[in-house]
C-alpha atoms as a PDB file:
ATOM      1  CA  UNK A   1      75.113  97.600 118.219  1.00  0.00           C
ATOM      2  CA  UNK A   2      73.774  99.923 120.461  1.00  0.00           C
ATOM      3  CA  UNK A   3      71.822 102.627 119.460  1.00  0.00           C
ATOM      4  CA  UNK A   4      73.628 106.466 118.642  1.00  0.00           C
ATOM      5  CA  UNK A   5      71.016 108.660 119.983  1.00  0.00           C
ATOM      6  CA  UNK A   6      71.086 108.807 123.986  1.00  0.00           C
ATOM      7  CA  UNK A   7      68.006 108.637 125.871  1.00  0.00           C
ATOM      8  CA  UNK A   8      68.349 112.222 127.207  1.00  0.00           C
ATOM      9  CA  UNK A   9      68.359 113.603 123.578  1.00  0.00           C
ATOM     10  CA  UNK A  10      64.713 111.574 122.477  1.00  0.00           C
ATOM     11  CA  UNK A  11      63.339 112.785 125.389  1.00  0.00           C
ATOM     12  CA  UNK A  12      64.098 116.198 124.267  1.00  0.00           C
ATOM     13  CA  UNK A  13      63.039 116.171 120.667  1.00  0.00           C
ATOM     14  CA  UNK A  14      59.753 114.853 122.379  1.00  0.00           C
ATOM     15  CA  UNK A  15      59.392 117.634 124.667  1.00  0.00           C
ATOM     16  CA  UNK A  16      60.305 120.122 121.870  1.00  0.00           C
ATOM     17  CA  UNK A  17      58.198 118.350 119.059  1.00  0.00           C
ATOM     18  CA  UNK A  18      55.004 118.501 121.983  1.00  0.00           C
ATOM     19  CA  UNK A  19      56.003 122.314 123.056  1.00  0.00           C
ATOM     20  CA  UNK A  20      55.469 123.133 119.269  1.00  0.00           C
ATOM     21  CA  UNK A  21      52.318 120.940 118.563  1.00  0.00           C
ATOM     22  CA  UNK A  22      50.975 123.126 121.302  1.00  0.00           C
ATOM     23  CA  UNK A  23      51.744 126.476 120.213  1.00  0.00           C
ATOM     24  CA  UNK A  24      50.479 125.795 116.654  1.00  0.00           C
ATOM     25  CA  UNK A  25      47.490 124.638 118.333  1.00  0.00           C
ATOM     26  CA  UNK A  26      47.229 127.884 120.157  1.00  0.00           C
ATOM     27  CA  UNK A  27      48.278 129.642 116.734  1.00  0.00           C
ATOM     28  CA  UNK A  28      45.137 128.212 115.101  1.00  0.00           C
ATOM     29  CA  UNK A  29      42.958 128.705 118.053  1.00  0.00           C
ATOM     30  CA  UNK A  30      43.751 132.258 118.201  1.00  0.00           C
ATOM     31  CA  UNK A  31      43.947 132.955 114.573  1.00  0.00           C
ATOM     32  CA  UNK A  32      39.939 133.790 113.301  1.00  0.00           C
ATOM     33  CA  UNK A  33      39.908 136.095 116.479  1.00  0.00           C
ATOM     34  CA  UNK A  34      42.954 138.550 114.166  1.00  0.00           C
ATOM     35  CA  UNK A  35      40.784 140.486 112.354  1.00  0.00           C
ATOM     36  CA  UNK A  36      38.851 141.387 115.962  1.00  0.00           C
ATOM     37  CA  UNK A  37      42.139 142.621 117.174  1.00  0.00           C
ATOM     38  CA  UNK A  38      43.568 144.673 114.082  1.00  0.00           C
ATOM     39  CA  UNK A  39      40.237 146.304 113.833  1.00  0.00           C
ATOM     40  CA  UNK A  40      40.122 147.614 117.584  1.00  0.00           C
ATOM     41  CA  UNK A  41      43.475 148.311 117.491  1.00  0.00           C
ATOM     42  CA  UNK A  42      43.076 150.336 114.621  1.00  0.00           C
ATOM     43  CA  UNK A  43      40.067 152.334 116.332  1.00  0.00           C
ATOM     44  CA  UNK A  44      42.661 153.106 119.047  1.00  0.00           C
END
């Protein structure tokens, strides 16, 4: 029995499970560097 799922629709819930791995990553990367902004853009 073949299988349900097309090819076309894997290769999108890879690209879409990869495009959110990466902005998490940038999430976290970004995330110590909050208080930094808040503060200056407080002073402004």
């Amino acid at each position: 029995m073949p299988c349900p799922i097309s090819d076309e629709e894997i290769s999108k819930a890879k690209d879409h499970k990869h495009r959110k791995s990466r902005v998490g990553q940038r999430t976290r990367e970004r995330l110590p560097l909050l208080p930094v902004l808040t503060d200056t853009v407080d002073r402004r």
